[in-house]
PDB file of N, CA and C in Angstrom:
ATOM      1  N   UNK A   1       0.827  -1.193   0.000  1.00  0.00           N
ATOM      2  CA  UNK A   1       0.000   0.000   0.000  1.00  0.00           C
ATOM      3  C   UNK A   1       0.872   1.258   0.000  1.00  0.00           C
ATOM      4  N   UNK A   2       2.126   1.161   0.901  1.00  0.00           N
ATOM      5  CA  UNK A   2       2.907   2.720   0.982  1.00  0.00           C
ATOM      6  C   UNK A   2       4.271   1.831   0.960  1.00  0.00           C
ATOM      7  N   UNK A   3       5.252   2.593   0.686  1.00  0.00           N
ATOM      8  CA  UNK A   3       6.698   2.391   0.537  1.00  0.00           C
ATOM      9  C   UNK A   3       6.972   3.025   2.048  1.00  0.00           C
ATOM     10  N   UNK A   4       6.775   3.116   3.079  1.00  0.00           N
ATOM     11  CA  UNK A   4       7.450   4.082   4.520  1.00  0.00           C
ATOM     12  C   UNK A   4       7.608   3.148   5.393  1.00  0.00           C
ATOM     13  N   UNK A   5       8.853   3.266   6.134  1.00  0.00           N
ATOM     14  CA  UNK A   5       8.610   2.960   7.585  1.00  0.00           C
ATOM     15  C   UNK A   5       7.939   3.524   8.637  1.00  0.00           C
ATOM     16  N   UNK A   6       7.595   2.736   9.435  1.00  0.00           N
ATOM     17  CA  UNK A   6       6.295   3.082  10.642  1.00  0.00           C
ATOM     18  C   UNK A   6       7.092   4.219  11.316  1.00  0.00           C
ATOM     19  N   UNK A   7       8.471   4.756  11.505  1.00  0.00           N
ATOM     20  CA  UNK A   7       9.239   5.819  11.745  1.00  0.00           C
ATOM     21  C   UNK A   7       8.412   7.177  11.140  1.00  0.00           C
ATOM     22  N   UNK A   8       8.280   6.600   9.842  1.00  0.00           N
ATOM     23  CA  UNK A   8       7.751   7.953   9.199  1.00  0.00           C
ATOM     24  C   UNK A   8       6.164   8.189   8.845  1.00  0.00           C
ATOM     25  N   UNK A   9       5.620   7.306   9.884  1.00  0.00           N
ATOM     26  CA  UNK A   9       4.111   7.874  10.100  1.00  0.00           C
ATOM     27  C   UNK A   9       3.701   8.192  10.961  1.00  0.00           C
ATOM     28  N   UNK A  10       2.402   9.269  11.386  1.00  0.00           N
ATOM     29  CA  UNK A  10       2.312   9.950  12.460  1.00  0.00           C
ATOM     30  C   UNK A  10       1.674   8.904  13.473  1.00  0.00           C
ATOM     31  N   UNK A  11       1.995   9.085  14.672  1.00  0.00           N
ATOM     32  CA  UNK A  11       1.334   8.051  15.174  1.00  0.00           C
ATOM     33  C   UNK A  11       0.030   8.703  16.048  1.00  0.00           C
ATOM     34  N   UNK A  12      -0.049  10.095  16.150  1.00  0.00           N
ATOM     35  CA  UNK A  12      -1.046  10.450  16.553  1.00  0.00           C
ATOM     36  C   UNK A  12      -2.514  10.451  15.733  1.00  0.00           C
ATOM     37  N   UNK A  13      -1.976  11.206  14.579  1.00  0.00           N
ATOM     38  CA  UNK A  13      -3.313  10.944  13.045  1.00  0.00           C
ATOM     39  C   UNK A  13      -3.538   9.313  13.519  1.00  0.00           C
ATOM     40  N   UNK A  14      -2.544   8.186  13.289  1.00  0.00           N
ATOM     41  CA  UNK A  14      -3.045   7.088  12.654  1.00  0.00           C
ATOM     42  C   UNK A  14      -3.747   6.676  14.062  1.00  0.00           C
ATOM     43  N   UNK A  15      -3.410   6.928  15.561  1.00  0.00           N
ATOM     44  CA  UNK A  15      -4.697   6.636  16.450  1.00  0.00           C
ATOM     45  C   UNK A  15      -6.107   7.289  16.025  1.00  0.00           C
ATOM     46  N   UNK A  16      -5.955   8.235  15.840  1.00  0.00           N
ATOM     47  CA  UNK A  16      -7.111   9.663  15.874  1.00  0.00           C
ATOM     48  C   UNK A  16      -8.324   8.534  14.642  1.00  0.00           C
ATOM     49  N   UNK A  17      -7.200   8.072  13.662  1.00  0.00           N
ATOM     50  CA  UNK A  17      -8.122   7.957  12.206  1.00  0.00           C
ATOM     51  C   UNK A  17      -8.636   6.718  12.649  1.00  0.00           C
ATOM     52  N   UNK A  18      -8.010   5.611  13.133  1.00  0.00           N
ATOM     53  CA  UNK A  18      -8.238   4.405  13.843  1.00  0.00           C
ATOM     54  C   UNK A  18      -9.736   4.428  14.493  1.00  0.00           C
ATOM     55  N   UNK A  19      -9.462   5.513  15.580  1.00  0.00           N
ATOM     56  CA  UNK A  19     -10.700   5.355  16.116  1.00  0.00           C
ATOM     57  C   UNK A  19     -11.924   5.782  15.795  1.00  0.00           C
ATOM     58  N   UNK A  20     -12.128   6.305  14.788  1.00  0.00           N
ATOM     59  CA  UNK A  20     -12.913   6.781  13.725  1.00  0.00           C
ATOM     60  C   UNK A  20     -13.484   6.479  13.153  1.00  0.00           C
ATOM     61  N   UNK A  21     -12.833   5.369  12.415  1.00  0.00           N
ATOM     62  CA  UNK A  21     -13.060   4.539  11.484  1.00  0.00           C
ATOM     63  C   UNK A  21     -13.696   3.349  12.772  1.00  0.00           C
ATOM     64  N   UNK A  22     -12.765   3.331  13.562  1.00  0.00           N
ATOM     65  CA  UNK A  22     -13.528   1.837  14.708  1.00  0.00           C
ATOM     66  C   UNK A  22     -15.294   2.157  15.268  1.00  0.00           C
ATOM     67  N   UNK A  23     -15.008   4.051  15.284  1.00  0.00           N
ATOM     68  CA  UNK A  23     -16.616   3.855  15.810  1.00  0.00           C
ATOM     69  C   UNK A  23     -17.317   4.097  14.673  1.00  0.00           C
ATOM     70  N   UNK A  24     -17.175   4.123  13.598  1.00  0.00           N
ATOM     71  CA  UNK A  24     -18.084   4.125  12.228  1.00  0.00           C
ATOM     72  C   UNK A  24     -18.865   2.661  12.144  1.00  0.00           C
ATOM     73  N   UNK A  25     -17.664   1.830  12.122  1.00  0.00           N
ATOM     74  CA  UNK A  25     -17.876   0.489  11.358  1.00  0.00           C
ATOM     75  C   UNK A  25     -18.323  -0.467  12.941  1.00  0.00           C
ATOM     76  N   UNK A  26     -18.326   0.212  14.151  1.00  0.00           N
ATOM     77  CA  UNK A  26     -18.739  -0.342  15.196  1.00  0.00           C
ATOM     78  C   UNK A  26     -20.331  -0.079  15.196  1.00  0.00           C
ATOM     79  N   UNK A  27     -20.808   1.215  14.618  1.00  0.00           N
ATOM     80  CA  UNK A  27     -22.328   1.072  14.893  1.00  0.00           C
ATOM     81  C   UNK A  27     -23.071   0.831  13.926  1.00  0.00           C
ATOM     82  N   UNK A  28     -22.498   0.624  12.835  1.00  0.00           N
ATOM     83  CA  UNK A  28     -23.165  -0.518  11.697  1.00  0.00           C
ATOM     84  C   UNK A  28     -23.812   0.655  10.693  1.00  0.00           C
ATOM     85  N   UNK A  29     -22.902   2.054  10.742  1.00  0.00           N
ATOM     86  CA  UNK A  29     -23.257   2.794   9.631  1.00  0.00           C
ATOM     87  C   UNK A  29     -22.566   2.845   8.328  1.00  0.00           C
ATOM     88  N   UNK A  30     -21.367   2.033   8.627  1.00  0.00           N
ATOM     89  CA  UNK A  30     -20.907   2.006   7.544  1.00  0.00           C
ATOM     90  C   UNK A  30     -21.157   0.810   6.236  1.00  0.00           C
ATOM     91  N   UNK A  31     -21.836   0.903   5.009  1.00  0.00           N
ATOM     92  CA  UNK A  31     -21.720  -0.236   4.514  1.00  0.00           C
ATOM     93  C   UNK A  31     -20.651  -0.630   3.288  1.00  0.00           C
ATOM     94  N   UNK A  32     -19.774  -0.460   3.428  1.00  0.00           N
ATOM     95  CA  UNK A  32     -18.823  -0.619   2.347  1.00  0.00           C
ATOM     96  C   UNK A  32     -17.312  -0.733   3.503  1.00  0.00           C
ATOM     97  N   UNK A  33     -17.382  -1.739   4.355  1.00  0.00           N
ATOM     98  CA  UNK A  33     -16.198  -2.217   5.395  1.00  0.00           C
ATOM     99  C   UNK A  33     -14.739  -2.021   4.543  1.00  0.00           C
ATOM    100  N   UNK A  34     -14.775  -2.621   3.656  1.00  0.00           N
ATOM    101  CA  UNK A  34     -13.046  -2.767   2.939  1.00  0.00           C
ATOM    102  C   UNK A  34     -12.747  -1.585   2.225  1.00  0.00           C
ATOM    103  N   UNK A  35     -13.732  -0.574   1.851  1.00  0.00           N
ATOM    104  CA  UNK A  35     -13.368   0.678   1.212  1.00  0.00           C
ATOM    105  C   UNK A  35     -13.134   1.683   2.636  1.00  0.00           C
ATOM    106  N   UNK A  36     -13.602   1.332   3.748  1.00  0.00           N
ATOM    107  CA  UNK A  36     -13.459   2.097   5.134  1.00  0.00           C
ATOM    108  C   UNK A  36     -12.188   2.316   5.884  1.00  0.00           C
ATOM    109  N   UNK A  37     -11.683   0.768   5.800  1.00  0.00           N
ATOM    110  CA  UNK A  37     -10.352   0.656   6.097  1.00  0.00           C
ATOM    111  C   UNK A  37      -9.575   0.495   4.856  1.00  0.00           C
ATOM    112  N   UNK A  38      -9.871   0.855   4.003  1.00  0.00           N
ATOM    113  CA  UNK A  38      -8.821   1.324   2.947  1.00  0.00           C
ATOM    114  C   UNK A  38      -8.375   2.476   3.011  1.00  0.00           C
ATOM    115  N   UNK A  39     -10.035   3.628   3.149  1.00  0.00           N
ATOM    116  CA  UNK A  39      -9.387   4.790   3.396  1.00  0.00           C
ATOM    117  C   UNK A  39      -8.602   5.049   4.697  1.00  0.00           C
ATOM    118  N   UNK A  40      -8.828   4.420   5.766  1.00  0.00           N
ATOM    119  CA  UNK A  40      -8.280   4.761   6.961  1.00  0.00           C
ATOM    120  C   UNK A  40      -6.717   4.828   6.571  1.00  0.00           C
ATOM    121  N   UNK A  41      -6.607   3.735   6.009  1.00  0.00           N
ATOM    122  CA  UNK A  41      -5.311   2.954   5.888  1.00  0.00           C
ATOM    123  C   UNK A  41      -4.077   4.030   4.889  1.00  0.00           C
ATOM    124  N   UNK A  42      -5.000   4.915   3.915  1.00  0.00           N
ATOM    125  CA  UNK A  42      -4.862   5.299   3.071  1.00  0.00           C
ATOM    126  C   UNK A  42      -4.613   6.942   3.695  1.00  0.00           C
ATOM    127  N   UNK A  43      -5.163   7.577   4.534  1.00  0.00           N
ATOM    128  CA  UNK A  43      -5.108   8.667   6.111  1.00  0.00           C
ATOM    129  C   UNK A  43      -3.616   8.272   6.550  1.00  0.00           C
ATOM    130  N   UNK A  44      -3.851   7.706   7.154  1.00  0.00           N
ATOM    131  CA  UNK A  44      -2.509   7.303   7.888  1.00  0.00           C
ATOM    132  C   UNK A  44      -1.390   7.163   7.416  1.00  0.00           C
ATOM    133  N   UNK A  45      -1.396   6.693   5.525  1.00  0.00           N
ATOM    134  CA  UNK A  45       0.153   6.464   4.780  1.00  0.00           C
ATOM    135  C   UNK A  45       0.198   7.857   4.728  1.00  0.00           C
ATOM    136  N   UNK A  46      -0.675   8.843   4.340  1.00  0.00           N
ATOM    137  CA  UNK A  46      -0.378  10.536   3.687  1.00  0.00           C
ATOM    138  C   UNK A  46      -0.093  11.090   4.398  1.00  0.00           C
ATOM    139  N   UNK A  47      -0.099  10.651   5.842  1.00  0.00           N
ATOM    140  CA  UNK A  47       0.746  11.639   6.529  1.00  0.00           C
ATOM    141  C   UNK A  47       1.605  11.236   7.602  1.00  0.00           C
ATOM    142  N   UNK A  48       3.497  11.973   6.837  1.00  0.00           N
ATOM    143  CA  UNK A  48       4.450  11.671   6.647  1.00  0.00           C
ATOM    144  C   UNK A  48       5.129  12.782   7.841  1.00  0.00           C
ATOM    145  N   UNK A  49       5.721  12.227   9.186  1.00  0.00           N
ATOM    146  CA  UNK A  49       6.384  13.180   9.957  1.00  0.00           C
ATOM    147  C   UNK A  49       7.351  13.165   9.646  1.00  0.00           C
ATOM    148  N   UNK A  50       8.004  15.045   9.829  1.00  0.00           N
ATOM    149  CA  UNK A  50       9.541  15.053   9.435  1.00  0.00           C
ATOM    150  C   UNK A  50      10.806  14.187   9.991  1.00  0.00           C
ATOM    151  N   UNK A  51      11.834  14.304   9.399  1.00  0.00           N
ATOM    152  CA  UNK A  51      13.003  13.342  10.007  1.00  0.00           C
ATOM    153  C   UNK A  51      13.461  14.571  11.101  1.00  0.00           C
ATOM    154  N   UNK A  52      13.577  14.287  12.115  1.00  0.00           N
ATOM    155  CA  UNK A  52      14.045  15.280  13.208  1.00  0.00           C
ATOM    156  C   UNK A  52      15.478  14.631  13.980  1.00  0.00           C
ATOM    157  N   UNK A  53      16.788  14.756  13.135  1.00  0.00           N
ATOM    158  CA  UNK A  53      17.848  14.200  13.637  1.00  0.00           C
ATOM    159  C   UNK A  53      18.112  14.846  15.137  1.00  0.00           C
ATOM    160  N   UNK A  54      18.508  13.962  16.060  1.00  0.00           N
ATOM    161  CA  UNK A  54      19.157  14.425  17.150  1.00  0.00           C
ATOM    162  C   UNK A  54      18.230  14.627  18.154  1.00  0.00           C
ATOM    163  N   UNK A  55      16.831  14.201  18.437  1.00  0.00           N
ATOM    164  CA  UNK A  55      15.502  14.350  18.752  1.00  0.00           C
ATOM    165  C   UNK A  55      15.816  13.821  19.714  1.00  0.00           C
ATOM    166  N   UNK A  56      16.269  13.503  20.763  1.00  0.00           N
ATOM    167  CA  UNK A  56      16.484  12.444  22.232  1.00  0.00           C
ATOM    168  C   UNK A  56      16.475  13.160  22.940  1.00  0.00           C
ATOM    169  N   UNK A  57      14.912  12.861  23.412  1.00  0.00           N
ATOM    170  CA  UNK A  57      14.558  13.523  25.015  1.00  0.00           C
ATOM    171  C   UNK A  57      15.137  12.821  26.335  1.00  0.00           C
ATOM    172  N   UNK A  58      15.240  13.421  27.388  1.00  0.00           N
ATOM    173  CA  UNK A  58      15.551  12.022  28.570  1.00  0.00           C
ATOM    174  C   UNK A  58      14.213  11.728  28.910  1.00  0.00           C
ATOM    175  N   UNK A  59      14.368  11.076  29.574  1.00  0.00           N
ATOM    176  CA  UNK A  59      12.989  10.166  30.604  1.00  0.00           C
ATOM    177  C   UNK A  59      13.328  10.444  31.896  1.00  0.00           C
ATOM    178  N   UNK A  60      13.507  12.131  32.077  1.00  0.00           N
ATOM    179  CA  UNK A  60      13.352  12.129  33.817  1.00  0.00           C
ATOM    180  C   UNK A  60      12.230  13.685  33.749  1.00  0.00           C
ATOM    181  N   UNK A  61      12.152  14.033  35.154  1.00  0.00           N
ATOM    182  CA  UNK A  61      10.566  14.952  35.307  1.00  0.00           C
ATOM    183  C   UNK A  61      11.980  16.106  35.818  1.00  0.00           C
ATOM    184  N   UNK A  62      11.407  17.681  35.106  1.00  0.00           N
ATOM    185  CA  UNK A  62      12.314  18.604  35.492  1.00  0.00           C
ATOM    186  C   UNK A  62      12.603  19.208  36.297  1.00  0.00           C
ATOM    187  N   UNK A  63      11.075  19.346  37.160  1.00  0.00           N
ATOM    188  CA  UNK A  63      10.843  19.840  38.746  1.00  0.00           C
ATOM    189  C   UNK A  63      10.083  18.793  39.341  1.00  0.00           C
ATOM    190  N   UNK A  64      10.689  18.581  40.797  1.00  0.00           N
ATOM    191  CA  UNK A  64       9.951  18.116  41.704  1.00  0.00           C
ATOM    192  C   UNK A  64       8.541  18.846  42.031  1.00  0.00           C
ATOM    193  N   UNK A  65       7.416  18.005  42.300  1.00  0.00           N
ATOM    194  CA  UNK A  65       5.847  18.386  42.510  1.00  0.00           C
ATOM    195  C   UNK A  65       5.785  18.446  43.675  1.00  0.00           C
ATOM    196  N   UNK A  66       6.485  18.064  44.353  1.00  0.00           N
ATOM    197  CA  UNK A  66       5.802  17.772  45.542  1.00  0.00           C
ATOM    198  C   UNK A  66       6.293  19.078  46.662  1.00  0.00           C
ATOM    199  N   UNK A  67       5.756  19.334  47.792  1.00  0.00           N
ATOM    200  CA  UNK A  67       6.229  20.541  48.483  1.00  0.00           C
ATOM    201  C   UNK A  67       7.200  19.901  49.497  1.00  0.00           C
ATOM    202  N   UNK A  68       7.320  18.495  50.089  1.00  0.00           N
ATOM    203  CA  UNK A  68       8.417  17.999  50.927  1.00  0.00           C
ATOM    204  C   UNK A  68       9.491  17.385  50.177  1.00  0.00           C
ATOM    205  N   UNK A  69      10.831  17.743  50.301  1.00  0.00           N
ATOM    206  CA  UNK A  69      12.163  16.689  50.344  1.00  0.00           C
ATOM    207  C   UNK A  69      12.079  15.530  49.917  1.00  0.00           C
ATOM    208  N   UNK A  70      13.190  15.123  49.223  1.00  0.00           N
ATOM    209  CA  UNK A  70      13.393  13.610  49.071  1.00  0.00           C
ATOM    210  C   UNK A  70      13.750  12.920  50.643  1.00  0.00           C
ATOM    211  N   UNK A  71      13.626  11.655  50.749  1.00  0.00           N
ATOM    212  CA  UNK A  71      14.293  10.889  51.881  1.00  0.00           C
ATOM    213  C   UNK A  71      15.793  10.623  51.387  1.00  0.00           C
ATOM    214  N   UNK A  72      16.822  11.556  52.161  1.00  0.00           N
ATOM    215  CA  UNK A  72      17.738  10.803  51.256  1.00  0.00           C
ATOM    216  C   UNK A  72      18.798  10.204  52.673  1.00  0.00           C
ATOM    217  N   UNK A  73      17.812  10.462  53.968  1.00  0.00           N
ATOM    218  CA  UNK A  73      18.376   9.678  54.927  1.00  0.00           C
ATOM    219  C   UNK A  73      17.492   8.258  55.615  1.00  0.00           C
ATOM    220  N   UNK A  74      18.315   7.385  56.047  1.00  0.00           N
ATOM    221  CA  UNK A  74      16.984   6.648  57.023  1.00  0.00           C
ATOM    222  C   UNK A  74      15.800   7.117  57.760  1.00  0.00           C
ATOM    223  N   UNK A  75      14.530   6.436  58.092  1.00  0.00           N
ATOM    224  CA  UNK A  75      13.455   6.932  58.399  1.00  0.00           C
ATOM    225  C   UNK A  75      13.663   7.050  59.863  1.00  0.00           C
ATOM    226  N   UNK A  76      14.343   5.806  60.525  1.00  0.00           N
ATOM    227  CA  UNK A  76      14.881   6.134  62.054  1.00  0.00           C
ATOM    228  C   UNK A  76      15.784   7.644  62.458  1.00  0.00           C
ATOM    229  N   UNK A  77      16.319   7.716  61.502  1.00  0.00           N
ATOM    230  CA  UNK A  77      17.408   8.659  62.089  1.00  0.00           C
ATOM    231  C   UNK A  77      17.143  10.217  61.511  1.00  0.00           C
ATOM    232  N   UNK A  78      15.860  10.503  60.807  1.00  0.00           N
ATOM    233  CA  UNK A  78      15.470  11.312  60.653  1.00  0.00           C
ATOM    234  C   UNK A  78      14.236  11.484  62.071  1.00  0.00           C
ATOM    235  N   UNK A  79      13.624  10.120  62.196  1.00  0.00           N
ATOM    236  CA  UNK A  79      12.829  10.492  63.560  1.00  0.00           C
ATOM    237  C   UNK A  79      13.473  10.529  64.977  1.00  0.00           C
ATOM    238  N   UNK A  80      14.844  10.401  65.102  1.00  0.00           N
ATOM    239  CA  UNK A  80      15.701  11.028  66.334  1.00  0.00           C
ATOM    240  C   UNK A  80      16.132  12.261  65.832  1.00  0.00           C
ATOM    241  N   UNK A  81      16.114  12.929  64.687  1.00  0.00           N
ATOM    242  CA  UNK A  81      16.636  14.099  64.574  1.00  0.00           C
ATOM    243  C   UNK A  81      15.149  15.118  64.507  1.00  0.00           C
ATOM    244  N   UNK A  82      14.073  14.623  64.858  1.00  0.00           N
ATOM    245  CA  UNK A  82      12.759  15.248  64.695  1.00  0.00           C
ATOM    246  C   UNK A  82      12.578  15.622  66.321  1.00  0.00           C
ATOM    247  N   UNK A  83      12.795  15.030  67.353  1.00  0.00           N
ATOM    248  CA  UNK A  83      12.317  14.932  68.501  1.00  0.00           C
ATOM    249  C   UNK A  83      13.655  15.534  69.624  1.00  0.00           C
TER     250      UNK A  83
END
């Protein structure tokens, strides 16, 4: 159907169109099933995200949420240093 790797399709469109097409053909309005997911199928090849070299996010959170401290001592010896 398309010459691309799954790299170079959006993966947000192809949920968005997915589910679209799932609640069409789920409530029985659609009557032409294989032309439905053709077009879906056909949504999802046309659109092509750019190549974005060097794109590596980390996987850590930038600010702490919370309003107390990490524990970065024992729980005993923070509760003799409480009292």
């Amino acid at each position: 159907m398309h010459d691309k790797q799954p790299r170079q399709l959006g993966f947000t469109l192809a949920c968005q169109t997915i589910l679209s097409s799932w609640m069409l053909l789920s409530t029985g309005a659609c009557r032409d099933v294989e032309q439905t997911v053709h077009s879906a199928l056909a949504r999802i090849a046309a659109n092509e995200v750019a190549n974005r070299p060097g794109r590596i996010e980390p996987r850590v959170l930038k600010r702490r949420r919370h309003r107390y401290p990490l524990m970065t001592r024992p729980r005993e010896q923070l509760r003799k240093e409480r009292v």
